[in-house]
PDB file of N, CA and C in Angstrom:
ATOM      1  N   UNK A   1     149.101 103.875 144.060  1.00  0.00           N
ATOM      2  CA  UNK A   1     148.154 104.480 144.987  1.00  0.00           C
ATOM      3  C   UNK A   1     147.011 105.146 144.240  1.00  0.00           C
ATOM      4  N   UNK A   2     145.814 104.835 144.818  1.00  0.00           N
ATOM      5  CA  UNK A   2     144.700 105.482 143.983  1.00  0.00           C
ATOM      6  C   UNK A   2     144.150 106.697 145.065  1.00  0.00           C
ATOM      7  N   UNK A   3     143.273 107.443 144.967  1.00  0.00           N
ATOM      8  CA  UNK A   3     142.767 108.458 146.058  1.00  0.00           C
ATOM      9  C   UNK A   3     141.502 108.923 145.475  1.00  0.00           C
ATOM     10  N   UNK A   4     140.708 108.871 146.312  1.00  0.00           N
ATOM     11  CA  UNK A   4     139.099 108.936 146.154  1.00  0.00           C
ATOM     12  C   UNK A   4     138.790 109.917 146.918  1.00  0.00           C
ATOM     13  N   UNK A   5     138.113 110.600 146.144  1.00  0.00           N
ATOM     14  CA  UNK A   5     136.778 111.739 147.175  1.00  0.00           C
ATOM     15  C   UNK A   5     135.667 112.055 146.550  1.00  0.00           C
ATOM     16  N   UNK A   6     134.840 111.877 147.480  1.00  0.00           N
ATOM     17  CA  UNK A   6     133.382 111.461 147.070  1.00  0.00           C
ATOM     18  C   UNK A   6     132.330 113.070 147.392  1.00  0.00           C
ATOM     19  N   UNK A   7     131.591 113.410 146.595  1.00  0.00           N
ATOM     20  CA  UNK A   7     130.373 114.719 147.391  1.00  0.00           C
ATOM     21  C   UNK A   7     129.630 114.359 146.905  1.00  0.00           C
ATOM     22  N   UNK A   8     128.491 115.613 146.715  1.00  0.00           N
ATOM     23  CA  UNK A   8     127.119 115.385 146.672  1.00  0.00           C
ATOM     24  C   UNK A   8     126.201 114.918 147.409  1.00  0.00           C
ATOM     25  N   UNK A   9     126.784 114.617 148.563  1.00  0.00           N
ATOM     26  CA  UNK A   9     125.697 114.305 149.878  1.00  0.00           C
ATOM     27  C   UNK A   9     124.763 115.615 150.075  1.00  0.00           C
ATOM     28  N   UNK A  10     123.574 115.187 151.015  1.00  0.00           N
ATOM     29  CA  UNK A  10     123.358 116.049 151.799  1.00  0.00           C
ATOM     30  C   UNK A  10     121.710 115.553 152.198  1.00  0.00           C
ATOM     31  N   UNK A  11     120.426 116.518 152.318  1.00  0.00           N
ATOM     32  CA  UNK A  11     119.746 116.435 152.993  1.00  0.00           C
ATOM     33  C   UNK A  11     118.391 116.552 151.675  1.00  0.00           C
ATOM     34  N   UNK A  12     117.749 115.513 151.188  1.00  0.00           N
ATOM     35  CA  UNK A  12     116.789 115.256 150.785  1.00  0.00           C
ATOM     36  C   UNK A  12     115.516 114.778 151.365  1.00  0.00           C
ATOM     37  N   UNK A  13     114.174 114.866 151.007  1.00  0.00           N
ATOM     38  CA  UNK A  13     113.226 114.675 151.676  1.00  0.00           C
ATOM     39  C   UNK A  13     113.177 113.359 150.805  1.00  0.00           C
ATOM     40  N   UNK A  14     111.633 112.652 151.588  1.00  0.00           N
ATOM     41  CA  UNK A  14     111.624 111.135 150.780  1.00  0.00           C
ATOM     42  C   UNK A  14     110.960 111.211 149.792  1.00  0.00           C
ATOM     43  N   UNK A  15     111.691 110.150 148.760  1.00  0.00           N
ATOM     44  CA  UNK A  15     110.782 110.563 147.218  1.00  0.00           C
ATOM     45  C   UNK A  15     112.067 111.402 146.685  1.00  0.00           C
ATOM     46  N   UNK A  16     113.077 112.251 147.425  1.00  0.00           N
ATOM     47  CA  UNK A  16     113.656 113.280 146.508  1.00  0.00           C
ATOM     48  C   UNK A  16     114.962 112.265 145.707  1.00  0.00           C
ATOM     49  N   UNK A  17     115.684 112.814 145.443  1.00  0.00           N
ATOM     50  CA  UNK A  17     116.806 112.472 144.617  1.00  0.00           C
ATOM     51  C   UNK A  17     118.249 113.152 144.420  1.00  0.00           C
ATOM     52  N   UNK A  18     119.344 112.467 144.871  1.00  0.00           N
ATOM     53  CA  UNK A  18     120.873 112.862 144.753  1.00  0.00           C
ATOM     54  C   UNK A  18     121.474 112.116 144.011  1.00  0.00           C
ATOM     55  N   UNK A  19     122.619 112.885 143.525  1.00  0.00           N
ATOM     56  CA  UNK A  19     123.586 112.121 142.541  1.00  0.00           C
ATOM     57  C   UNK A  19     125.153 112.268 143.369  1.00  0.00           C
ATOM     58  N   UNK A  20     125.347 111.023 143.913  1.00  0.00           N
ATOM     59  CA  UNK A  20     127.150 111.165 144.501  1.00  0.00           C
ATOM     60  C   UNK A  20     128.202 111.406 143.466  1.00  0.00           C
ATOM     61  N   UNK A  21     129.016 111.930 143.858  1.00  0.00           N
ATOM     62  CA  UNK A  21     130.406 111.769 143.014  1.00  0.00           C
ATOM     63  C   UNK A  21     131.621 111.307 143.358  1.00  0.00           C
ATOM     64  N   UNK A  22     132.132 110.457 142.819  1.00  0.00           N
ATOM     65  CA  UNK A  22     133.972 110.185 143.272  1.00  0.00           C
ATOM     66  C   UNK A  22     134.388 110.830 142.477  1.00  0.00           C
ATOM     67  N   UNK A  23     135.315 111.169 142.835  1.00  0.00           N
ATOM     68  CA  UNK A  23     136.891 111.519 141.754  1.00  0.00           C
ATOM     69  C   UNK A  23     137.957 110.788 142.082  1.00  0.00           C
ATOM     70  N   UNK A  24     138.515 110.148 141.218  1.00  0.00           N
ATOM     71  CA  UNK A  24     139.672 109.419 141.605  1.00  0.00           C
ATOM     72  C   UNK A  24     141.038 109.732 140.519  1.00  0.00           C
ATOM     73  N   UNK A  25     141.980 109.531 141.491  1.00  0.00           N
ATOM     74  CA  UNK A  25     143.148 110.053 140.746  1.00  0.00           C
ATOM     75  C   UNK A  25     144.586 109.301 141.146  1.00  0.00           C
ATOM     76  N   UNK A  26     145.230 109.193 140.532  1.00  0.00           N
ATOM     77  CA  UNK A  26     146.436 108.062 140.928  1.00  0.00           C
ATOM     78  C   UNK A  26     146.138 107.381 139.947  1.00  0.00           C
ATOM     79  N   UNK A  27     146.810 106.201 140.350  1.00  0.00           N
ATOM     80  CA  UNK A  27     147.007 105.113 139.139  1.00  0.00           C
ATOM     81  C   UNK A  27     145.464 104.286 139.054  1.00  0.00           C
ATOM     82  N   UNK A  28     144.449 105.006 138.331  1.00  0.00           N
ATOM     83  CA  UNK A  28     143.015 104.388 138.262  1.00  0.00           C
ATOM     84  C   UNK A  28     143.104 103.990 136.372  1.00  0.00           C
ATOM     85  N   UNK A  29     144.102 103.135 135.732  1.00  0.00           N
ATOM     86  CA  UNK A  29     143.991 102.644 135.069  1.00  0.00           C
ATOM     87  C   UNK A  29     144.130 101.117 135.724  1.00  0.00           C
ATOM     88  N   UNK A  30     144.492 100.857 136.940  1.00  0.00           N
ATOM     89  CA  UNK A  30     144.746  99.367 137.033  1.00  0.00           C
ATOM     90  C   UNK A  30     143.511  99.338 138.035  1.00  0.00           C
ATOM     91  N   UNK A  31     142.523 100.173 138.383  1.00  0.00           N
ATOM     92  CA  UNK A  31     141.339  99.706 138.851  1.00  0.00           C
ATOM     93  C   UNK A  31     140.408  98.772 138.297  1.00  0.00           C
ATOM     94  N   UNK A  32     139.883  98.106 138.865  1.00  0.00           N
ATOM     95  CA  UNK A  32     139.207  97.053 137.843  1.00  0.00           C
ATOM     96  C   UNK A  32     137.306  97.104 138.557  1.00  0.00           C
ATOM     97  N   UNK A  33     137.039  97.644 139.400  1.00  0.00           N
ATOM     98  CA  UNK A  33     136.118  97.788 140.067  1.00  0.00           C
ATOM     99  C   UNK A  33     136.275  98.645 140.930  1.00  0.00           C
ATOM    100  N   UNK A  34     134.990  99.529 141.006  1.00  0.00           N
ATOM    101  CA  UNK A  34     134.705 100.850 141.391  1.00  0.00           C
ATOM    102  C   UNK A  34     133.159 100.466 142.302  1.00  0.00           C
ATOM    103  N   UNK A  35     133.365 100.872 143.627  1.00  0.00           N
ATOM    104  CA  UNK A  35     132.080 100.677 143.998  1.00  0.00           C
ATOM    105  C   UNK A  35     131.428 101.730 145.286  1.00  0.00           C
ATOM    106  N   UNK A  36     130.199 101.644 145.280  1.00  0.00           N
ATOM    107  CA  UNK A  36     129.717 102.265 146.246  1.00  0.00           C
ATOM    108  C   UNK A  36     129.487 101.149 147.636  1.00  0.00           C
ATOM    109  N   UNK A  37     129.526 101.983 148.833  1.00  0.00           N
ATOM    110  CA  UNK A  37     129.170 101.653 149.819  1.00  0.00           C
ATOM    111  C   UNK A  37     128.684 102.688 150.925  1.00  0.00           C
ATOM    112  N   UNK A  38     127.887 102.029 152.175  1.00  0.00           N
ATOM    113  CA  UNK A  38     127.718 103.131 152.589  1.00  0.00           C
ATOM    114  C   UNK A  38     127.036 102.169 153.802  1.00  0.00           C
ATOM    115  N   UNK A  39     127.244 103.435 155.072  1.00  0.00           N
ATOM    116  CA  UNK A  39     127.293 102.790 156.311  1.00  0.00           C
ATOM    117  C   UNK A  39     125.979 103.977 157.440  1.00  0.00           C
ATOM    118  N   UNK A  40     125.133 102.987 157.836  1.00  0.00           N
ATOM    119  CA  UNK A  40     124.136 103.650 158.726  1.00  0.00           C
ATOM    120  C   UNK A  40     124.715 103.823 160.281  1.00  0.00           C
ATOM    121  N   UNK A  41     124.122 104.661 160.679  1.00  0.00           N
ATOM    122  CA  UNK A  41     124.264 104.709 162.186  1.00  0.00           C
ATOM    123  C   UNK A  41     124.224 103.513 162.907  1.00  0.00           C
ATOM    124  N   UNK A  42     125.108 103.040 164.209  1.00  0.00           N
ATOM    125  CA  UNK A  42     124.817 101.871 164.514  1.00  0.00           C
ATOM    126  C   UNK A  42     124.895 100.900 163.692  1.00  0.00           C
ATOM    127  N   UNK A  43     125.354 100.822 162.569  1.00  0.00           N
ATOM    128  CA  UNK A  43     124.951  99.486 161.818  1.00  0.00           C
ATOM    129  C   UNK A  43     126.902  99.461 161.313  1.00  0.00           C
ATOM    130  N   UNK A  44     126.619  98.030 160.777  1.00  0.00           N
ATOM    131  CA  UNK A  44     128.263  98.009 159.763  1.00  0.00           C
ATOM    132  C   UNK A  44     128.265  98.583 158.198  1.00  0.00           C
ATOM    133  N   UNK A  45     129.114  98.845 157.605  1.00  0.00           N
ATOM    134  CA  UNK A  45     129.394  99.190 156.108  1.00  0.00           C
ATOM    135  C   UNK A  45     128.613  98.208 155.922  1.00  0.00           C
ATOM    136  N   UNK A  46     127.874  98.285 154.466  1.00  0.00           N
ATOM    137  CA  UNK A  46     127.536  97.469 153.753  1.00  0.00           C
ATOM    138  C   UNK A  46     127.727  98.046 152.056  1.00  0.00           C
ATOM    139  N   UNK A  47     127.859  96.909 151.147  1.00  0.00           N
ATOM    140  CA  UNK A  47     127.792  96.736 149.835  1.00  0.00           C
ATOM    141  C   UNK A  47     126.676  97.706 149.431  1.00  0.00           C
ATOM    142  N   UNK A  48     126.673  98.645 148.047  1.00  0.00           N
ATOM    143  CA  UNK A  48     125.536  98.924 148.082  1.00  0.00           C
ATOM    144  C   UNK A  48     125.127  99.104 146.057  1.00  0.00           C
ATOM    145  N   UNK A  49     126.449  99.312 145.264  1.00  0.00           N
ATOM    146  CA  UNK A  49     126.350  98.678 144.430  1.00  0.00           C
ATOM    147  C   UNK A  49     127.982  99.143 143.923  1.00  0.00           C
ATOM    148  N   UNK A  50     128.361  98.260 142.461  1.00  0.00           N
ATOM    149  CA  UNK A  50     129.206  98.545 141.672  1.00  0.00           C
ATOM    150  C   UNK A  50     129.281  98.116 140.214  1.00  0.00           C
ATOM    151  N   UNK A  51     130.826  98.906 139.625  1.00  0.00           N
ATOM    152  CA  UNK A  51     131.119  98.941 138.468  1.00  0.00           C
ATOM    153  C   UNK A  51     132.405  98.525 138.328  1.00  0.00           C
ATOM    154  N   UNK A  52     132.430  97.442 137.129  1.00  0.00           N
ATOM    155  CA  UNK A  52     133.685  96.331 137.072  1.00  0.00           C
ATOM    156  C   UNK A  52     134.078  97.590 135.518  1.00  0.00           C
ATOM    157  N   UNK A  53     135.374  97.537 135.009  1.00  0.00           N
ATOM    158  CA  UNK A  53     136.045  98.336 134.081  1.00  0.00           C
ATOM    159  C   UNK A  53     135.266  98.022 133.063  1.00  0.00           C
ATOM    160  N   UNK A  54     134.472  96.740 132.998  1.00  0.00           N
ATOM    161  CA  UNK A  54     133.776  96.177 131.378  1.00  0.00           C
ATOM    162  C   UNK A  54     132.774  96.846 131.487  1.00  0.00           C
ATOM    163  N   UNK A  55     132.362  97.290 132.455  1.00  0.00           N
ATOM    164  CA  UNK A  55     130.664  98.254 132.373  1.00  0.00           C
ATOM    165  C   UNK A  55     129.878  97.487 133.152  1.00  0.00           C
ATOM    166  N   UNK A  56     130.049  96.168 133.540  1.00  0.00           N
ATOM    167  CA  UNK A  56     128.781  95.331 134.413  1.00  0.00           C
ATOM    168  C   UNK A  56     128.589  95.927 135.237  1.00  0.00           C
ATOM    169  N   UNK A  57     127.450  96.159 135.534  1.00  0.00           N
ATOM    170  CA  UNK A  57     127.032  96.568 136.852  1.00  0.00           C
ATOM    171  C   UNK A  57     126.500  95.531 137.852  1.00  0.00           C
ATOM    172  N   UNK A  58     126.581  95.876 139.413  1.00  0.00           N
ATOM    173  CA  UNK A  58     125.543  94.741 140.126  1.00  0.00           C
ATOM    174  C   UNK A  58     124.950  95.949 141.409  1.00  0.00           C
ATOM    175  N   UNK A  59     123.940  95.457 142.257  1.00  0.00           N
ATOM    176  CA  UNK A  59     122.730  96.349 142.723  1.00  0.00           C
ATOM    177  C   UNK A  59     122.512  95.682 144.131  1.00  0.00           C
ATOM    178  N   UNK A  60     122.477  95.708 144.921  1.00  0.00           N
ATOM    179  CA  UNK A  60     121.907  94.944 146.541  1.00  0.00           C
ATOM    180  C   UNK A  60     120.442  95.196 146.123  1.00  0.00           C
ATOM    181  N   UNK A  61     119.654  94.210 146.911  1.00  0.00           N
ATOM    182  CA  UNK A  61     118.611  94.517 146.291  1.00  0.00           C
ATOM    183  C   UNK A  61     118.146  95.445 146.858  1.00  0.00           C
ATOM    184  N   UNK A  62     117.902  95.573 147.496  1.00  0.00           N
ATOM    185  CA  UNK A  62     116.630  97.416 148.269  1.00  0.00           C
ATOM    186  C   UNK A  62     116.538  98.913 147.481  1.00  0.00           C
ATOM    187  N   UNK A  63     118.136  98.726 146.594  1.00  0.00           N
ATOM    188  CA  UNK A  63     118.272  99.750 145.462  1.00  0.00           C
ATOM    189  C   UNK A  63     117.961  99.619 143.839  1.00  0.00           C
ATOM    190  N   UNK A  64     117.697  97.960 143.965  1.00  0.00           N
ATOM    191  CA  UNK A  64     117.979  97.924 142.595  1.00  0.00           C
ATOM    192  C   UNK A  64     116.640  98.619 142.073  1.00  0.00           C
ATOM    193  N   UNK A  65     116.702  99.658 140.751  1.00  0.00           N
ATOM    194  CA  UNK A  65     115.521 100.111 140.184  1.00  0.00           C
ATOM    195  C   UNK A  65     115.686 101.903 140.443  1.00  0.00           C
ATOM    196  N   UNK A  66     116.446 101.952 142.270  1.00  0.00           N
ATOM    197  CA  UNK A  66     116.605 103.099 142.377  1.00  0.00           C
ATOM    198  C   UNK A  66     117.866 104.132 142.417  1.00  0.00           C
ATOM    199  N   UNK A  67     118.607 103.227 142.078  1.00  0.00           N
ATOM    200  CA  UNK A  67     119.895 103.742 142.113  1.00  0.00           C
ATOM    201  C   UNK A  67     120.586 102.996 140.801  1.00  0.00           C
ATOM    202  N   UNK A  68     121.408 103.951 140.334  1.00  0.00           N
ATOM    203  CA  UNK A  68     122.258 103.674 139.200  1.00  0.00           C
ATOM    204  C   UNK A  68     123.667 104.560 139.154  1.00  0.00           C
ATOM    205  N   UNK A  69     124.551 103.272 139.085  1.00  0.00           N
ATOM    206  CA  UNK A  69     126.134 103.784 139.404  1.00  0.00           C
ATOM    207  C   UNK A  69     126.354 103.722 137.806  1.00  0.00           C
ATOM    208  N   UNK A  70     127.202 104.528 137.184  1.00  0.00           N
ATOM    209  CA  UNK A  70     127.964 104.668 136.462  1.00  0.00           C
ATOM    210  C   UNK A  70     129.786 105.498 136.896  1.00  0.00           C
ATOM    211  N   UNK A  71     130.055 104.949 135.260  1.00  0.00           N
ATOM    212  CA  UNK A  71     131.915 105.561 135.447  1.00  0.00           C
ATOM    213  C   UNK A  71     132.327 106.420 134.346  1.00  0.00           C
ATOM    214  N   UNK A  72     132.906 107.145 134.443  1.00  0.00           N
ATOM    215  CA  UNK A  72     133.150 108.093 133.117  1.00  0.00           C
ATOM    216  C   UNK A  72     134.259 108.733 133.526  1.00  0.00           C
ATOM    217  N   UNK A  73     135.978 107.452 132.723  1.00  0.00           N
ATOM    218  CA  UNK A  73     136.982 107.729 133.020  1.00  0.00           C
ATOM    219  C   UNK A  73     137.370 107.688 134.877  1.00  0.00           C
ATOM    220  N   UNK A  74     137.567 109.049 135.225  1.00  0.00           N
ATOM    221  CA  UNK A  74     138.166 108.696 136.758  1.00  0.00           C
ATOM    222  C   UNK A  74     137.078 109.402 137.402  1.00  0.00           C
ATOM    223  N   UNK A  75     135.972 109.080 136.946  1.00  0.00           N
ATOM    224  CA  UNK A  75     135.111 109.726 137.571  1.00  0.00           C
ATOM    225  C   UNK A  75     134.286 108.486 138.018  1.00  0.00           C
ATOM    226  N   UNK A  76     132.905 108.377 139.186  1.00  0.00           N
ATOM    227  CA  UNK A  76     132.076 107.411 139.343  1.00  0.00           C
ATOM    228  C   UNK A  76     130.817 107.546 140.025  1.00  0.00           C
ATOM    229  N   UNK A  77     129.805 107.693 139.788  1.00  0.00           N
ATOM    230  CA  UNK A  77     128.894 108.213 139.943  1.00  0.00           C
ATOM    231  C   UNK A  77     127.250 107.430 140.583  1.00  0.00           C
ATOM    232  N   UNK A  78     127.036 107.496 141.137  1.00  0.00           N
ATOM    233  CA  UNK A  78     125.870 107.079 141.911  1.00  0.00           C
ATOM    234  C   UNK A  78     124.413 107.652 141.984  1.00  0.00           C
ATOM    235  N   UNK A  79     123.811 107.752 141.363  1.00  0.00           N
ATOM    236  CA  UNK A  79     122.447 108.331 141.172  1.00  0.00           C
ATOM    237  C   UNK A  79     121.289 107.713 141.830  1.00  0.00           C
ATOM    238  N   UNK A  80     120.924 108.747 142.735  1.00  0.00           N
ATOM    239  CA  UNK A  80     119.928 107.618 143.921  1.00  0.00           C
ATOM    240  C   UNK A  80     119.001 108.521 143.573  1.00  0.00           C
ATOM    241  N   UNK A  81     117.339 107.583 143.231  1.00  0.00           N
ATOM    242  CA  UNK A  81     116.320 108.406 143.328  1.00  0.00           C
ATOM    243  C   UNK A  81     115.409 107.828 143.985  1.00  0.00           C
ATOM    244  N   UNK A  82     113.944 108.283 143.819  1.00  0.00           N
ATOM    245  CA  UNK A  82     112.895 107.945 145.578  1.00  0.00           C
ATOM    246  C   UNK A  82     113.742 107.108 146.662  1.00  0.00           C
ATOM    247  N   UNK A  83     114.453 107.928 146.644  1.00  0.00           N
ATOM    248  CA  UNK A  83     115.449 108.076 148.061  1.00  0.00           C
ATOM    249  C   UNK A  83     113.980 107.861 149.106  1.00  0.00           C
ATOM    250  N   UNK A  84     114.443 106.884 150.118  1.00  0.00           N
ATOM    251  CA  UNK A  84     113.681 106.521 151.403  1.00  0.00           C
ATOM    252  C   UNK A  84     114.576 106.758 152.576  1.00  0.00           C
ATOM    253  N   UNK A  85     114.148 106.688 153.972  1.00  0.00           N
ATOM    254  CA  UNK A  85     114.668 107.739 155.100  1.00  0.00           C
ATOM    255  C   UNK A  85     115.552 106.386 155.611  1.00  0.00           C
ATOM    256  N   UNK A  86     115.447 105.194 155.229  1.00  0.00           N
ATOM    257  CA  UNK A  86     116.551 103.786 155.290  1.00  0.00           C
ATOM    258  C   UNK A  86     117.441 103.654 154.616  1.00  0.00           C
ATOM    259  N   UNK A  87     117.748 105.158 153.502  1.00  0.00           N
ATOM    260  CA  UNK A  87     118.947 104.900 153.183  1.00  0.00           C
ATOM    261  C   UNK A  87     119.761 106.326 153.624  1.00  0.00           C
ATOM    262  N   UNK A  88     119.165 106.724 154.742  1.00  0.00           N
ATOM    263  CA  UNK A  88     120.263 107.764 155.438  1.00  0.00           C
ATOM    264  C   UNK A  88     121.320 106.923 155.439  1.00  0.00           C
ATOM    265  N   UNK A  89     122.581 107.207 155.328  1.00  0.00           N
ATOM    266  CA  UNK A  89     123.925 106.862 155.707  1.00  0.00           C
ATOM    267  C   UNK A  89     124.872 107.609 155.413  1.00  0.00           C
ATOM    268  N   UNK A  90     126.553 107.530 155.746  1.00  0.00           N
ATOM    269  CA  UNK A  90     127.720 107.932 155.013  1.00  0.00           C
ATOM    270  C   UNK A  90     128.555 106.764 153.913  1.00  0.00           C
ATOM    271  N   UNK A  91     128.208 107.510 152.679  1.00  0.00           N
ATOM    272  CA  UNK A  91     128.256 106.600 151.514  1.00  0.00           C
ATOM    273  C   UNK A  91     129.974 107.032 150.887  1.00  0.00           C
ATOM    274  N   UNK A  92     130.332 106.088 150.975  1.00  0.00           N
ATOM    275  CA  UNK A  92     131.905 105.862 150.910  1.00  0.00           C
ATOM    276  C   UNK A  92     132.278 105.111 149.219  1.00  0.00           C
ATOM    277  N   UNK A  93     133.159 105.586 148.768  1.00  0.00           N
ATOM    278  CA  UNK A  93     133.494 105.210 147.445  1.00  0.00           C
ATOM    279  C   UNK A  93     135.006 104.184 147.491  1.00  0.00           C
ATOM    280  N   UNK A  94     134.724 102.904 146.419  1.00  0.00           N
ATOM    281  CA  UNK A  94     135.894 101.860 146.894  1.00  0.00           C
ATOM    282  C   UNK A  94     136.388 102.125 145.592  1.00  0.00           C
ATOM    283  N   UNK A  95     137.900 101.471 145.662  1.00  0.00           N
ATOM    284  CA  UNK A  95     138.120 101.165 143.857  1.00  0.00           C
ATOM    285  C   UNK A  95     138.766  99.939 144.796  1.00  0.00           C
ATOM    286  N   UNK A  96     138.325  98.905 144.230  1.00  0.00           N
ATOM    287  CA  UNK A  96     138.740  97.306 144.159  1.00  0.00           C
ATOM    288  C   UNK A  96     139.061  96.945 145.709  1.00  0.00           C
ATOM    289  N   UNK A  97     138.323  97.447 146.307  1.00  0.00           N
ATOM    290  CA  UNK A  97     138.096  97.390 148.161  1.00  0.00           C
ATOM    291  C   UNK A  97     139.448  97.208 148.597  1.00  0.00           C
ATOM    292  N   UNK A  98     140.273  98.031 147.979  1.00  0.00           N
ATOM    293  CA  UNK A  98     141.709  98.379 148.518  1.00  0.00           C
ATOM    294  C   UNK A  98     141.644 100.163 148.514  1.00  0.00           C
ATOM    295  N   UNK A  99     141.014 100.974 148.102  1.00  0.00           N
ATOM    296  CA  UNK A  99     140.838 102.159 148.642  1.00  0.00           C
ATOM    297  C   UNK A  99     139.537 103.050 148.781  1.00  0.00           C
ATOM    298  N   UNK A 100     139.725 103.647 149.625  1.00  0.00           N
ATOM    299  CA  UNK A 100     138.628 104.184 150.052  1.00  0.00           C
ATOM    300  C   UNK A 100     138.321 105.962 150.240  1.00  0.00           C
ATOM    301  N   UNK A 101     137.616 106.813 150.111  1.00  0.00           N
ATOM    302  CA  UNK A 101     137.416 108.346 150.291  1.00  0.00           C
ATOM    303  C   UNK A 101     137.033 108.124 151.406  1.00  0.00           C
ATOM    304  N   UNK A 102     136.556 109.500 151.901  1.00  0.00           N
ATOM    305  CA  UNK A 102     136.140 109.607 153.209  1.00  0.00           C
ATOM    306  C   UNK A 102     134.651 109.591 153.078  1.00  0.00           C
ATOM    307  N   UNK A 103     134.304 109.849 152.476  1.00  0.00           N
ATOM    308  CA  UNK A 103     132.189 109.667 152.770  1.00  0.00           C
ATOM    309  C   UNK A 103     131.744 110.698 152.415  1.00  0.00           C
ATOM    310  N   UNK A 104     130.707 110.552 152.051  1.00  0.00           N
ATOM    311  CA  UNK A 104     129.596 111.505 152.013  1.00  0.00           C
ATOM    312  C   UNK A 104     128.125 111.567 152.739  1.00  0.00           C
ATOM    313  N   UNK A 105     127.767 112.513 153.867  1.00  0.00           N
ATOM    314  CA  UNK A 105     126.790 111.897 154.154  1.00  0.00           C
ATOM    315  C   UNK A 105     125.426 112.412 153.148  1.00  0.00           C
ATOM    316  N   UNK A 106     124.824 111.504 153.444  1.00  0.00           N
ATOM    317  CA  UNK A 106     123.120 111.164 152.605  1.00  0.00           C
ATOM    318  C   UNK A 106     121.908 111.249 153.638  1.00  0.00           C
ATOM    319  N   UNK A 107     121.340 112.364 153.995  1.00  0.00           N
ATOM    320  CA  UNK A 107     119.887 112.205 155.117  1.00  0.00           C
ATOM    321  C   UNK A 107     118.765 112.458 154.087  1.00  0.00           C
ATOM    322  N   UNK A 108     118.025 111.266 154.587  1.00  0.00           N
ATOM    323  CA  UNK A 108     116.127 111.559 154.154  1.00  0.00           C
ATOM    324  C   UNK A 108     115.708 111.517 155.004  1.00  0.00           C
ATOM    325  N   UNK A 109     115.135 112.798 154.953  1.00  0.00           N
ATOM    326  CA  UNK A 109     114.111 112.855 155.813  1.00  0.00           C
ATOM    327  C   UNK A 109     113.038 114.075 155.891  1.00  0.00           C
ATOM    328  N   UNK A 110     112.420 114.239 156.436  1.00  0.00           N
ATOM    329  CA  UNK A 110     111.104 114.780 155.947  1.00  0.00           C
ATOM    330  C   UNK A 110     111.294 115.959 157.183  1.00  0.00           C
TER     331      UNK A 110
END
């Protein structure tokens, strides 16, 4: 069993910048991918980026340039900057889309 909880949400204007956090704890040596996701109002979860144990990273595009996930040990980290008011959502942390935290929410807005 792995167990995730994610902060650092909250309420940025556009242009500003947050950094999420997971913590994960349990058996996160047999994780093999760590990822972000995150879900808008009305809309479904979507992909939004991740980190495989070798360090690869991959990006959806609308973030790539502005966001950068890293991992450090059981930690995993998401760094969103010129944050835009389209990426309000509750941003949820996976390890190998078999577990999940509860969210964090993320508002831009002005």
């Amino acid at each position: 069993q792995v167990q995730l909880v994610e902060s650092g949400g909250g309420v940025v204007q556009p242009g500003g910048s947050l950094r999420l956090s997971c913590a994960a704890s349990g058996r996160i040596s047999r994780i093999d991918i760590m990822g972000w996701y995150r879900q808008a109002p009305g809309k479904q979860r979507e992909w939004v980026a991740d980190i495989y144990n070798t360090g690869r990273t991959n990006y959806v595009e609308p973030v790539k340039g502005r966001f950068t996930i890293s991992r450090d040990n059981a930690m995993v980290y998401l760094q969103m900057n010129n944050l835009r008011p389209e990426d309000t959502a509750v941003y949820y942390c996976s390890a190998d889309l078999k577990y999940w935290g509860q969210g964090t929410q993320v508002t831009v807005s002005s």
